[in-house]
N, C-alpha and C. Protein backbone atom coordinates (compact mmCIF):
# COMPACT_ATOMS: atom_id res chain seq x y z
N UNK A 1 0.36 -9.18 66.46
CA UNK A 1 -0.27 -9.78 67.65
C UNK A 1 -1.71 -10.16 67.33
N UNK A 2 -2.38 -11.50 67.39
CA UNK A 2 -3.32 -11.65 67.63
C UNK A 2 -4.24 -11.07 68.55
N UNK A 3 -5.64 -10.72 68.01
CA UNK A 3 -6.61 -9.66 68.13
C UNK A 3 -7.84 -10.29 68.83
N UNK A 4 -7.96 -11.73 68.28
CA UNK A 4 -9.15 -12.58 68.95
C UNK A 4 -8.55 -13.83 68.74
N UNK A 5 -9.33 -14.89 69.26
CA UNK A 5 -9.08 -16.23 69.21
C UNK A 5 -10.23 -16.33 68.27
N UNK A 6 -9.94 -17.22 67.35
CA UNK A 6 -11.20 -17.73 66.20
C UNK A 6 -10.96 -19.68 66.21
N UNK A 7 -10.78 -20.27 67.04
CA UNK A 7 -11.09 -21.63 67.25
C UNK A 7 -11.84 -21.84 68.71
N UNK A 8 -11.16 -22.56 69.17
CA UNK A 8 -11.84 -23.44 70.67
C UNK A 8 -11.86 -22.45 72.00
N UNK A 9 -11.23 -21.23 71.40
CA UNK A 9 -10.95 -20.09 72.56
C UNK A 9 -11.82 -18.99 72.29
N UNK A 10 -12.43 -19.37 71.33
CA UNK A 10 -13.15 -17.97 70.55
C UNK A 10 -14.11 -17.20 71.82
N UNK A 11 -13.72 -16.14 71.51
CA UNK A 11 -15.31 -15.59 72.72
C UNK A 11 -13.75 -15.44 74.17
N UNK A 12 -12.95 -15.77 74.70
CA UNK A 12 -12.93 -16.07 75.43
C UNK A 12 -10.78 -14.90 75.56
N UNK A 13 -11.03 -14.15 76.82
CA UNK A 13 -9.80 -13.82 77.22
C UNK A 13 -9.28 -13.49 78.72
N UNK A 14 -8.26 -13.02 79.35
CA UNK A 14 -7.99 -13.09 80.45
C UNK A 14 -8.55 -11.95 80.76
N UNK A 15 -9.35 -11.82 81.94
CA UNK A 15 -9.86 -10.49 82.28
C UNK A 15 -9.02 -9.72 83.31
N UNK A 16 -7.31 -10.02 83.11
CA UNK A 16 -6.92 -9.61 84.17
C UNK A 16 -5.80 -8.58 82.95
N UNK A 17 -4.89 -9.92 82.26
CA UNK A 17 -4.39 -9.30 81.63
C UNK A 17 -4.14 -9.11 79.95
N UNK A 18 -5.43 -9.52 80.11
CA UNK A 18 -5.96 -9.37 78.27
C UNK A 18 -5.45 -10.77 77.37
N UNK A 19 -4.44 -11.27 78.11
CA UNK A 19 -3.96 -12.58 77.16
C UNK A 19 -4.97 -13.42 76.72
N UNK A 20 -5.09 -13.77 75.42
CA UNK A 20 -6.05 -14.58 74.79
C UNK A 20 -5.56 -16.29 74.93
N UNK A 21 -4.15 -16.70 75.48
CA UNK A 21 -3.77 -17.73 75.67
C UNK A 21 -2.73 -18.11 75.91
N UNK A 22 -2.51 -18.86 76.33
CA UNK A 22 -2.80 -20.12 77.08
C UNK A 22 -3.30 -20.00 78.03
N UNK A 23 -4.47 -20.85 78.05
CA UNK A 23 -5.23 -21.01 79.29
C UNK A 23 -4.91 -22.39 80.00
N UNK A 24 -4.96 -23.11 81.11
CA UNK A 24 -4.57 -23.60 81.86
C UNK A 24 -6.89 -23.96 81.96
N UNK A 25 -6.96 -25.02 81.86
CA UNK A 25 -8.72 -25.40 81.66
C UNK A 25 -8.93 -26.93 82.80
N UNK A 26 -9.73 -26.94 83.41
CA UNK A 26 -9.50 -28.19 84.09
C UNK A 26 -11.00 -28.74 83.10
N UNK A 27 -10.49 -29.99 82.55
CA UNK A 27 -11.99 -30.55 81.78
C UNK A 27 -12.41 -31.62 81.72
N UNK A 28 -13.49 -32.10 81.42
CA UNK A 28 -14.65 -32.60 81.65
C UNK A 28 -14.16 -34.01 80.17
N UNK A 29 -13.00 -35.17 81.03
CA UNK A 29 -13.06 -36.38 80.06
C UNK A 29 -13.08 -38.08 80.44
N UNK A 30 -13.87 -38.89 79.50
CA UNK A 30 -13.67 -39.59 79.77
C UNK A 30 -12.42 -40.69 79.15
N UNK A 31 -11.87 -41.50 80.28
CA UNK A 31 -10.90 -42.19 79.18
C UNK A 31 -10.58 -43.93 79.88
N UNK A 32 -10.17 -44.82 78.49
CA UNK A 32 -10.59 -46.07 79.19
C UNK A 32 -8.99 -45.92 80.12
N UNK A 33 -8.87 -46.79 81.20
CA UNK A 33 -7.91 -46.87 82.15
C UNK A 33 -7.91 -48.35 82.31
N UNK A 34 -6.34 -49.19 81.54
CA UNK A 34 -6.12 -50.23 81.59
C UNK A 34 -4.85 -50.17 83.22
N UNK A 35 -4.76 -51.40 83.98
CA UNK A 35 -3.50 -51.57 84.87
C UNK A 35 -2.28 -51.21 84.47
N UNK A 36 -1.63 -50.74 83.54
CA UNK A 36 -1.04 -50.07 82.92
C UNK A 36 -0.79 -48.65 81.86
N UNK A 37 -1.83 -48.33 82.16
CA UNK A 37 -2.36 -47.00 81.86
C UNK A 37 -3.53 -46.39 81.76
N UNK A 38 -3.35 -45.46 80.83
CA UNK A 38 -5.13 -45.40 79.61
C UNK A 38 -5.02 -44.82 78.78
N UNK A 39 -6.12 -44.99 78.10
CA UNK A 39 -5.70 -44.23 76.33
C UNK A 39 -7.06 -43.01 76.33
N UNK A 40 -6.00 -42.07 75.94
CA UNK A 40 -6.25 -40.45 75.81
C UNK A 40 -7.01 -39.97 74.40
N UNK A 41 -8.27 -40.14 74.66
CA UNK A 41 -9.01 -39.86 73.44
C UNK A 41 -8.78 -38.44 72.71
N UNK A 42 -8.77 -38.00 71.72
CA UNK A 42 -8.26 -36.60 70.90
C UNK A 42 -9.54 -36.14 70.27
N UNK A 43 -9.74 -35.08 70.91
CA UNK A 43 -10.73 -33.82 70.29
C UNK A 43 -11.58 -34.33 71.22
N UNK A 44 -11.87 -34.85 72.31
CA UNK A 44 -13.52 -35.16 72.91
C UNK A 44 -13.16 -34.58 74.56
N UNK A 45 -12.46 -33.20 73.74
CA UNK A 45 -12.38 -32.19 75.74
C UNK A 45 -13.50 -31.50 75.62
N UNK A 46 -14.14 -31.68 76.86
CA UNK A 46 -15.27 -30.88 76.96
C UNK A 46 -15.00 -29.85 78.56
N UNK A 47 -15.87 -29.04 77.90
CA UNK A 47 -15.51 -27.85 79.57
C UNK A 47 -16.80 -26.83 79.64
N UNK A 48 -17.48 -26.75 81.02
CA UNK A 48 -18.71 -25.66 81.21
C UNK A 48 -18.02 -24.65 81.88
N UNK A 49 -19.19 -23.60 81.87
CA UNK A 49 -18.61 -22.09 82.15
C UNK A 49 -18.39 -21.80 83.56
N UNK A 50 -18.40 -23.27 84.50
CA UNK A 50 -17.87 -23.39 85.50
C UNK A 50 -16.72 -24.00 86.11
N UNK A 51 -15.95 -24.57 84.96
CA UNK A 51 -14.35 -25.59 85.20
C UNK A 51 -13.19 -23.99 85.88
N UNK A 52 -12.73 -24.50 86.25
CA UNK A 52 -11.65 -23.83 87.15
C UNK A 52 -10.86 -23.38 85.22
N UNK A 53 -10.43 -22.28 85.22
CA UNK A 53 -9.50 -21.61 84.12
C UNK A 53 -8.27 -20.73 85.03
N UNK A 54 -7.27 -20.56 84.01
CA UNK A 54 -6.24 -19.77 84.84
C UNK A 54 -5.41 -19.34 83.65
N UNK A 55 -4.76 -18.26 83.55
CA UNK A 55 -4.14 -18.28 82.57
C UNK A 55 -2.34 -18.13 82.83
N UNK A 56 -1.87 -18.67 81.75
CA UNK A 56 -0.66 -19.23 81.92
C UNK A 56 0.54 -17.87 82.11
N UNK A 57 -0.11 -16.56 81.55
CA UNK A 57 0.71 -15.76 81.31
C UNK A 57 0.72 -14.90 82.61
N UNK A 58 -0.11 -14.72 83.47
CA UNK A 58 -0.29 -13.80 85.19
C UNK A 58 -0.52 -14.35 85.68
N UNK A 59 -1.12 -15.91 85.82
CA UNK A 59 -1.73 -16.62 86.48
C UNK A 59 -2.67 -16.49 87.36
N UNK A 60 -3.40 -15.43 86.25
CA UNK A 60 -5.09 -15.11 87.11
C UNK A 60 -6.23 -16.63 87.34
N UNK A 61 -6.91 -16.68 88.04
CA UNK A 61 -7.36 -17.64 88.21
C UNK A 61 -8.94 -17.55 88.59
N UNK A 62 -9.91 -17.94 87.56
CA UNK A 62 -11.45 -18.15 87.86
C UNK A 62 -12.24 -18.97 87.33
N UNK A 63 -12.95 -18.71 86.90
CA UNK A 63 -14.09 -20.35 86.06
C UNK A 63 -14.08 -19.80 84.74
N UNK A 64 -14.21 -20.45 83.89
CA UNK A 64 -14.23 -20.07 82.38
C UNK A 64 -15.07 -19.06 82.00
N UNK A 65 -16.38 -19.13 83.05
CA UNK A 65 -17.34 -17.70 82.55
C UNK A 65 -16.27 -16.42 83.00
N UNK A 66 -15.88 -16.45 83.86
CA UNK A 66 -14.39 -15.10 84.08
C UNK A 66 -14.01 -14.93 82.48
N UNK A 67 -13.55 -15.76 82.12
CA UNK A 67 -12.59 -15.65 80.55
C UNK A 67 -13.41 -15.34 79.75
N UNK A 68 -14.85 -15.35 79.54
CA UNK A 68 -15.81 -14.98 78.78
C UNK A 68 -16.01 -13.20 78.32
N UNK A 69 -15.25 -13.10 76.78
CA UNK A 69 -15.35 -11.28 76.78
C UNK A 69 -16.93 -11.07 76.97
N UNK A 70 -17.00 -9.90 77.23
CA UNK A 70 -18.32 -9.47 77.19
C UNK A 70 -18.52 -8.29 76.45
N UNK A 71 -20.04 -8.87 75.55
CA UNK A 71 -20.35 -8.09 74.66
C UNK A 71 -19.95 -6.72 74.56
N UNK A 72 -19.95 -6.23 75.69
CA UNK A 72 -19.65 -4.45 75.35
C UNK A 72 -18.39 -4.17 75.06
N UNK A 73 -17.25 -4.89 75.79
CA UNK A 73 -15.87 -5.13 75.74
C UNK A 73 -15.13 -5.49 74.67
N UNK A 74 -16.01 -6.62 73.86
CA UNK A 74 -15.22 -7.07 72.54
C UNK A 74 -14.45 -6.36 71.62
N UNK A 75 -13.52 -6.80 71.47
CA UNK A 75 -12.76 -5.79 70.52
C UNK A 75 -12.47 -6.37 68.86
């Protein structure tokens, strides 16, 4: 079982029920939007420690600073 997240999740777990992921992130993108669609730019998600988070596994639900371990806690 994975112990920490070491990419884009790093720092970051469910404070309800410890799951390190999947998170469920509402984020911060832009994208062009033609009358027939739009095109979905890759790698340019951005998210502050205030976007709505939830996680996929209890479906706890708070802002990303919630998901933020804290220093004393880290394991």
């Amino acid at each position: 079982m994975k112990k920490k997240n070491t990419n884009i999740l790093t720092g970051m777990k469910c404070p309800m029920c410890d799951s390190l992921s999947p998170f469920r992130i509402d984020i911060l993108q832009a994208v062009i939007v033609h009358d027939d669609g739009c095109d979905l730019p890759e790698g340019d998600n951005q998210w502050t420690d205030s976007n709505f988070c939830m996680c996929t596994e209890c479906d706890y639900e708070g802002t990303v600073a919630d998901f933020q371990i804290k220093k004393s806690s880290q394991r």
